[in-house]
Protein backbone atom coordinates (compact mmCIF):
# COMPACT_ATOMS: atom_id res chain seq x y z
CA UNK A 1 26.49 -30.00 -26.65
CA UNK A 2 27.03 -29.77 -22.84
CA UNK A 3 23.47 -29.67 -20.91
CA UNK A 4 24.09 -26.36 -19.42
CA UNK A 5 24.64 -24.85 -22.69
CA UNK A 6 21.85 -26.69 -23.93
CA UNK A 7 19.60 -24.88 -20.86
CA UNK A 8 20.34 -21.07 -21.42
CA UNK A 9 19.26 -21.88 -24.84
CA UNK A 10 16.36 -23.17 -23.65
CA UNK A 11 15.65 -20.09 -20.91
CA UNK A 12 17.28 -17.85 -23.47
CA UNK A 13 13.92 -18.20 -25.77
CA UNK A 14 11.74 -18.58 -23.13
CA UNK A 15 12.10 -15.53 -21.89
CA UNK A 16 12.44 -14.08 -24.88
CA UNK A 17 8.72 -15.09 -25.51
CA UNK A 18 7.66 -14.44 -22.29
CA UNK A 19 8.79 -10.89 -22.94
CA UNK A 20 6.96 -10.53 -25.68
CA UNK A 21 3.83 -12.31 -24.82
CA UNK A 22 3.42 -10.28 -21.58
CA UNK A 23 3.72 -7.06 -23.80
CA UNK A 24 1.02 -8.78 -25.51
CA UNK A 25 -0.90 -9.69 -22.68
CA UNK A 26 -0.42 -6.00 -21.23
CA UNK A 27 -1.74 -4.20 -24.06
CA UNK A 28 -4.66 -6.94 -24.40
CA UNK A 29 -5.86 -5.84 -21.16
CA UNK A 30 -5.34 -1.84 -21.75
CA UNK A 31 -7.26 -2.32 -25.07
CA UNK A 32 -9.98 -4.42 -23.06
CA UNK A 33 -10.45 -1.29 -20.32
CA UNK A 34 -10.47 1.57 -23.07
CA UNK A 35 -13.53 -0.78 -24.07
CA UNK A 36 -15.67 -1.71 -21.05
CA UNK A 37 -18.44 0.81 -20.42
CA UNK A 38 -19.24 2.81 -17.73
CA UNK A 39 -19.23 1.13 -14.50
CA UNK A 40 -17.99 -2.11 -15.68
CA UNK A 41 -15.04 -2.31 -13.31
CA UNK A 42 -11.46 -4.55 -14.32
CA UNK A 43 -10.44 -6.93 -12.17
CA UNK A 44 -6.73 -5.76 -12.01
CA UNK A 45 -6.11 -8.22 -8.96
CA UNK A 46 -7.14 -11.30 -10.75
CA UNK A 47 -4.80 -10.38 -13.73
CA UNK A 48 -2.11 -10.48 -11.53
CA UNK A 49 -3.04 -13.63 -10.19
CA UNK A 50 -2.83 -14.72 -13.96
CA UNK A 51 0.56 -13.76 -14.16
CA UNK A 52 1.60 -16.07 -11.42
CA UNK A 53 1.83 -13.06 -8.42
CA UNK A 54 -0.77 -13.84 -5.87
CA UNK A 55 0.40 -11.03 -3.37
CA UNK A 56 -1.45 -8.29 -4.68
CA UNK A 57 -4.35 -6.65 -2.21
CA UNK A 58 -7.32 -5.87 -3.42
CA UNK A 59 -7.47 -2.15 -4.98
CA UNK A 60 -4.56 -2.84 -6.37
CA UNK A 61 -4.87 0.22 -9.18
CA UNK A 62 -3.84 -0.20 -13.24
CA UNK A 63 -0.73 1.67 -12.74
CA UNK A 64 0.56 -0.30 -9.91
CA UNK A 65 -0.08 -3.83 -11.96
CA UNK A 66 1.42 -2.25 -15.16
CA UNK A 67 4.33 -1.06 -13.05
CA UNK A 68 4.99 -4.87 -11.58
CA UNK A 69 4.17 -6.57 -15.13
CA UNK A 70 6.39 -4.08 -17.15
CA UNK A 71 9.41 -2.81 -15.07
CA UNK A 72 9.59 -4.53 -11.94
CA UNK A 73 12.59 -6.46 -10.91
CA UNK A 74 11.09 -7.73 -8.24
CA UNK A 75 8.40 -9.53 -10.20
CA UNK A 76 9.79 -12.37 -11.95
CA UNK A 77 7.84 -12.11 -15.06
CA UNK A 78 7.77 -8.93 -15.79
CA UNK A 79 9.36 -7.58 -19.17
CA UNK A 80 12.36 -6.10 -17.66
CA UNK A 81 13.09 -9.23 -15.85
CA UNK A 82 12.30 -11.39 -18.31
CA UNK A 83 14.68 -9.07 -20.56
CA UNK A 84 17.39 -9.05 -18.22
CA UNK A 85 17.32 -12.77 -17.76
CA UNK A 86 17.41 -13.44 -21.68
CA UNK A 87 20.26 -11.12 -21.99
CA UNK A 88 22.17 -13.06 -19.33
CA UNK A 89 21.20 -16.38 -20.95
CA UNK A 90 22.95 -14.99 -24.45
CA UNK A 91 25.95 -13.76 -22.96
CA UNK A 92 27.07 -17.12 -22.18
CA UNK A 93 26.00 -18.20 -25.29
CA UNK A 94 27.22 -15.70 -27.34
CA UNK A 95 28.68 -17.91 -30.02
CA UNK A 96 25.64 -19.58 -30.76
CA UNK A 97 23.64 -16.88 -31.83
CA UNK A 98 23.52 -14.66 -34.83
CA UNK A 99 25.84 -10.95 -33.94
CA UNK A 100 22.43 -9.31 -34.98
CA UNK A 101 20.68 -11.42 -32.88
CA UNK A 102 22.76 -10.25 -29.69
CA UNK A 103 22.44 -6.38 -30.97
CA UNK A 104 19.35 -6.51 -31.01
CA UNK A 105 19.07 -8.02 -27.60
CA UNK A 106 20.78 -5.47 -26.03
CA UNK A 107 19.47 -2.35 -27.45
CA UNK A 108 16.11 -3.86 -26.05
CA UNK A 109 18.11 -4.35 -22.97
CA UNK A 110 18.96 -0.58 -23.02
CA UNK A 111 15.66 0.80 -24.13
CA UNK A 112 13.57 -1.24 -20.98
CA UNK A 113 16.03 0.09 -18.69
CA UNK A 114 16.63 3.88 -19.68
CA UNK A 115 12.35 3.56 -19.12
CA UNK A 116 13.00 2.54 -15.97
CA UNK A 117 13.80 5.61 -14.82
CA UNK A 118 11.69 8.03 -16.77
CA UNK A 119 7.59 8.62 -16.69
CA UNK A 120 5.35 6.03 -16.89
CA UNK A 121 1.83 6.91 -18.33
CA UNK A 122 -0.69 5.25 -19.86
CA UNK A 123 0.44 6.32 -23.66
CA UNK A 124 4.28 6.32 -22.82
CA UNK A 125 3.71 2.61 -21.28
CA UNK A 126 2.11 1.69 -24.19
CA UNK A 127 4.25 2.92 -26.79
CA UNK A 128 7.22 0.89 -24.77
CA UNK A 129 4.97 -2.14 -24.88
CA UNK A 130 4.44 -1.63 -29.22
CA UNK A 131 8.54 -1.37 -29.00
CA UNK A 132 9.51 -4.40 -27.02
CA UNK A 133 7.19 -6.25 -29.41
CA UNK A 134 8.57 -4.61 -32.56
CA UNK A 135 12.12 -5.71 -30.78
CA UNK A 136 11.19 -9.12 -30.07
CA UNK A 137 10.30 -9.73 -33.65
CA UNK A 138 13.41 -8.36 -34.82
CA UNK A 139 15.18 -11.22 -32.51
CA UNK A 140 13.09 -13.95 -34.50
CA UNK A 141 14.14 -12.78 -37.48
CA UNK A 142 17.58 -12.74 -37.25
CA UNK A 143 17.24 -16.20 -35.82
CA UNK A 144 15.68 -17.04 -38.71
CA UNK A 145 18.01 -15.36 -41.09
CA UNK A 146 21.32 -16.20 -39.27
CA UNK A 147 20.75 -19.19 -36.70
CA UNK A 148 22.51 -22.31 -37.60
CA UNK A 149 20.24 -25.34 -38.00
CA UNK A 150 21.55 -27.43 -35.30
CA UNK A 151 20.97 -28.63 -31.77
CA UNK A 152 21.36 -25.32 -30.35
CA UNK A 153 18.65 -24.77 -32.20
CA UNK A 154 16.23 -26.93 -31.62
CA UNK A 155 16.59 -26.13 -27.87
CA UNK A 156 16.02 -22.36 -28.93
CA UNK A 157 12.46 -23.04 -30.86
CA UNK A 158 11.67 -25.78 -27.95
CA UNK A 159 11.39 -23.18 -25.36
CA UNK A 160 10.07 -20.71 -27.47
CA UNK A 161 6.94 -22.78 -28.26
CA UNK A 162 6.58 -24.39 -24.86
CA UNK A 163 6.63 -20.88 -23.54
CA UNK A 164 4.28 -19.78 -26.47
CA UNK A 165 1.76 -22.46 -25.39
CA UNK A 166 1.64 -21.42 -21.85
CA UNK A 167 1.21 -17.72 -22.10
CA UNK A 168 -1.59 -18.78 -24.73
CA UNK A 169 -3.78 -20.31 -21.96
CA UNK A 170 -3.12 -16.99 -19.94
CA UNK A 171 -4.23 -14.90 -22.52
CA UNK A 172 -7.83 -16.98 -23.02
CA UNK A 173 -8.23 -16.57 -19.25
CA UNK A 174 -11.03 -14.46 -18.88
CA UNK A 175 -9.57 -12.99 -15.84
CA UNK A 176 -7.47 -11.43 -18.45
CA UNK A 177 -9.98 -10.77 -21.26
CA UNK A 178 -13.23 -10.28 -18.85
CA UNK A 179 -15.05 -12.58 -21.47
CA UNK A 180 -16.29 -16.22 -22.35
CA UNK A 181 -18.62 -17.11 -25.09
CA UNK A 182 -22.32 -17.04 -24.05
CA UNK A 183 -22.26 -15.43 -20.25
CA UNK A 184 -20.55 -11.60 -21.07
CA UNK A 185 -23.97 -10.03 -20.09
CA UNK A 186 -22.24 -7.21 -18.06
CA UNK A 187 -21.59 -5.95 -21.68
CA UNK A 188 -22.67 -8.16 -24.32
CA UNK A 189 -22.62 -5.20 -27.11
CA UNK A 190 -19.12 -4.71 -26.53
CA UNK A 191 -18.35 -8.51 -26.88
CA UNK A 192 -16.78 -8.49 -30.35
CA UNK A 193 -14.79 -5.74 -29.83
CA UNK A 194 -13.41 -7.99 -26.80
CA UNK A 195 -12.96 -11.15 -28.54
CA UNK A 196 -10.97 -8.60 -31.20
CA UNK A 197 -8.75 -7.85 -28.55
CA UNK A 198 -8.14 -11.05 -27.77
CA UNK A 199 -7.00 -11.83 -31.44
CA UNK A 200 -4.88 -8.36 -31.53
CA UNK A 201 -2.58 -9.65 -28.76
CA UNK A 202 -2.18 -12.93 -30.95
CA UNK A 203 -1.69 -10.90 -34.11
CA UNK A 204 -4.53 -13.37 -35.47
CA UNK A 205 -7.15 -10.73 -36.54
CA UNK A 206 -6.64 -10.77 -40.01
CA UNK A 207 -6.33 -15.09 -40.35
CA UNK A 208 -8.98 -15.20 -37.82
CA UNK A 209 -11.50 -13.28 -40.88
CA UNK A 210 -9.48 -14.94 -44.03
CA UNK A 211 -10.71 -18.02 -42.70
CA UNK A 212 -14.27 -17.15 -43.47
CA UNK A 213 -15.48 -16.60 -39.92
CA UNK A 214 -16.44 -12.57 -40.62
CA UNK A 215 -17.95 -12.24 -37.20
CA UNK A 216 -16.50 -11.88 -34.28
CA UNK A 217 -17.99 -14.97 -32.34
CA UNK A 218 -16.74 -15.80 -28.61
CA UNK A 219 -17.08 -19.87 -29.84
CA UNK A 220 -15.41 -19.18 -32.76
CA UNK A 221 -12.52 -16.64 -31.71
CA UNK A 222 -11.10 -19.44 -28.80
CA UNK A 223 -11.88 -22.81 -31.70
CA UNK A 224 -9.41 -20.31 -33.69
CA UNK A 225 -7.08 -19.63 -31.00
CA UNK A 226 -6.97 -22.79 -29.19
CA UNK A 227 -7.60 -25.29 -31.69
CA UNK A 228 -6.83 -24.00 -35.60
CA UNK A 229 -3.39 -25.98 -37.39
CA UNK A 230 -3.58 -23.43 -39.80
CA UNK A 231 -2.76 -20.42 -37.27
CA UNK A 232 0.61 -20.41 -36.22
CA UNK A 233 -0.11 -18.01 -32.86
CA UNK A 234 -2.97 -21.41 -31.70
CA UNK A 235 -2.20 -23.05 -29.08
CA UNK A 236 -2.17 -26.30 -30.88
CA UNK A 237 0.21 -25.16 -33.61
CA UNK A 238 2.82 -24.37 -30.89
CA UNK A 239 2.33 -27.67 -29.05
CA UNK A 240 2.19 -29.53 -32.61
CA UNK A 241 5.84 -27.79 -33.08
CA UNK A 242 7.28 -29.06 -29.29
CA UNK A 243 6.33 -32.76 -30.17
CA UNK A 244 8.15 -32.66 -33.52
CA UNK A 245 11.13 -30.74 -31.80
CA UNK A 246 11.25 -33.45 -28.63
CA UNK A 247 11.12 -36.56 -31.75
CA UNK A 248 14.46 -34.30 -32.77
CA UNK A 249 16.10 -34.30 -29.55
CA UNK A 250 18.79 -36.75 -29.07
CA UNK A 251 17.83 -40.57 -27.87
CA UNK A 252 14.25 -39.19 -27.69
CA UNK A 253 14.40 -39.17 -23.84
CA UNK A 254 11.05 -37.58 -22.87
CA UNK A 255 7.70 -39.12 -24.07
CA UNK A 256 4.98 -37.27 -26.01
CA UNK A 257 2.40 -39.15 -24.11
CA UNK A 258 1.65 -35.91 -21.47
CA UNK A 259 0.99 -33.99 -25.15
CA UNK A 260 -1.21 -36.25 -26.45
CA UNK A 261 -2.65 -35.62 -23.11
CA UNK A 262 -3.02 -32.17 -23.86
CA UNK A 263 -4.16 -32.36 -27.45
CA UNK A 264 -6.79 -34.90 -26.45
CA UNK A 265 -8.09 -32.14 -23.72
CA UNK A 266 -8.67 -29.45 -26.48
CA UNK A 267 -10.31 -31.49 -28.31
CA UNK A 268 -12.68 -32.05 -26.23
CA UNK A 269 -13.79 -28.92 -24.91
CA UNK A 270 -16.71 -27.74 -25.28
CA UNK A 271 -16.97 -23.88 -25.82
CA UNK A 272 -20.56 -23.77 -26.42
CA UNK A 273 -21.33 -24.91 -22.59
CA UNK A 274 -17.93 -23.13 -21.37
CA UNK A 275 -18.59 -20.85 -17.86
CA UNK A 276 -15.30 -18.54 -16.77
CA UNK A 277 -14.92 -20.85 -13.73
CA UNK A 278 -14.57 -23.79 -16.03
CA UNK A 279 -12.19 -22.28 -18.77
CA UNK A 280 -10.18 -20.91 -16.01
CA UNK A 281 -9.72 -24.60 -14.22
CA UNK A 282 -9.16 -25.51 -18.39
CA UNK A 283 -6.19 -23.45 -19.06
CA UNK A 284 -4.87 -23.78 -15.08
CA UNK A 285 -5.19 -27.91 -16.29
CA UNK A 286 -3.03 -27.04 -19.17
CA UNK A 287 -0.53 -24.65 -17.62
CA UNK A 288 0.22 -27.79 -15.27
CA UNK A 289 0.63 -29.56 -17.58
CA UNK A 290 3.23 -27.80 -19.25
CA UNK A 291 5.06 -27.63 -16.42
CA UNK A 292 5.20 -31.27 -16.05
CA UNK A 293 6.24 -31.59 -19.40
CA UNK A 294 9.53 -28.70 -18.49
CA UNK A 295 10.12 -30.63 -15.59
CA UNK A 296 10.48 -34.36 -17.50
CA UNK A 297 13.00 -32.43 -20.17
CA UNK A 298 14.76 -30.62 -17.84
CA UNK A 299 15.59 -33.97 -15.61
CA UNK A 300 16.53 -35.54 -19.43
CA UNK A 301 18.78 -32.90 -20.88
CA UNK A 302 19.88 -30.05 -18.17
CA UNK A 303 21.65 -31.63 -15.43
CA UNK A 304 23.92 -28.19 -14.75
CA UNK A 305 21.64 -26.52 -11.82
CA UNK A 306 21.49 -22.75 -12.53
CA UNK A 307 18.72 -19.72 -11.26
CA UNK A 308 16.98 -20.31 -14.56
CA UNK A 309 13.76 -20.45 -13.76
């Protein structure tokens, strides 16, 4: 396979995820404001700053941040341009996906853009939100139905769960969710209904209670999330799934040693003495460290130099 094939593959599920994930994230954040009591303000500017945009003033208002995080083409992660770059990425490689797969790209492709130009309000955002997800899961299936077990791939699921992993540690952030186990005082009786929230955007609530943890616990909720095999959505499962993919890769170019890295850090945390500063510096640590890991399998296996990014 040539490397720049091998690369929109890559990006192709990246952003893919990333679409999905911030849809996630965006609806995590809505549910998380519907929540707060009275007076308990959201910190819309430090969401933004989770998202990787550190230009925003403070003030900034909901609207404005769902506007940049949903439709913006300006903002590199937002779902239209993560949309619009996945849709680029599959053109190229049209012959390597599944026809439904492609369909089903581009009638997503359609649906963000036609909202481009209409309203935008709280319930009309999130019903587009509830349909990119909806869409996004339709792409995974046909991959799963249709997609040829190959290289192409491997390099698919690769940047899926590498992507996976990292919006993970931006959705634990409690810039995002407002909460960490043992120090939400501002409104501790509205703490499981936050760490609930947090599951939602996972799709984790009902594992998260099959596995015999019935209360919502803030300890509990990020062991599950960060740490559980057993949960697919965990941050651990998804990293567990890159190191088998990267033994798969030919000649085995990139070593697993900045995983075990990884792996060794979550192990090791310890929620129970967690404060927002540190799980913040935590999940910054592991973001970092994912991008190391991009880097080292990008300078292995994509030596054609496109605007993926």
């Amino acid at each position: 396979m040539l490397s720049r094939v091998a690369e929109h593959l890559y990006w192709l599920a990246r952003y893919i995820e990333r679409a999905e994930a911030t849809a996630r994230l965006a609806i995590a954040a809505s549910d998380t404001i519907l929540d707060l009591p009275d007076g308990v303000p959201y910190d819309w500017e430090s969401l933004m700053q989770v998202f990787g945009s550190g230009d925003s003033g403070p003030g900034i208002s909901e609207a404005e941040v769902m506007e940049q995080l949903v439709l913006s083409l300006e903002h590199p992660g937002s779902i239209r341009a993560s949309i619009a770059s996945a849709r680029e990425n599959a053109r190229v490689t049209r012959d390597l996906i599944p026809k439904d797969a492609w369909i089903a790209l581009n009638e997503l492709h359609g649906l963000i853009e036609r909202q481009s130009f209409a309203g935008f309000d709280r319930s009309t955002r999130i019903r587009l939100l509830k349909q990119v997800i909806s869409s996004c899961r339709l792409w995974h299936g046909c991959l799963v139905a249709s997609q040829a077990l190959d290289l192409g791939s491997l390099f698919l699921r690769l940047g899926d769960r590498l992507e996976h992993a990292d919006m993970v540690s931006r959705l634990v952030d409690p810039r995002v969710t407002q909460m960490v186990p043992g120090v939400s005082t501002r409104w501790s009786s509205y703490e499981s209904i936050g760490w609930q929230n947090l599951l939602l955007a996972l799709g984790g609530v009902e594992l998260y209670r099959h596995s015999a943890r019935n209360r919502m616990r803030g300890i509990d909720v990020l062991d599950f999330v960060l740490r559980d095999n057993n949960f697919p959505q965990s941050m651990v499962a998804a990293l567990a799934q890159v190191d088998r993919l990267l033994s798969q890769l030919p000649h085995r170019r990139v070593s697993t040693d900045l995983l075990d890295c990884i792996f060794d850090g979550l192990k090791k945390m310890d929620f129970k003495r967690l404060t927002p500063d540190l799980l913040t510096q935590d999940m910054d640590w592991i973001q970092q460290g994912l991008v190391t890991l991009h880097g080292n399998i990008s300078s292995e296996y994509f030596f054609f130099q496109s605007n993926n990014r």
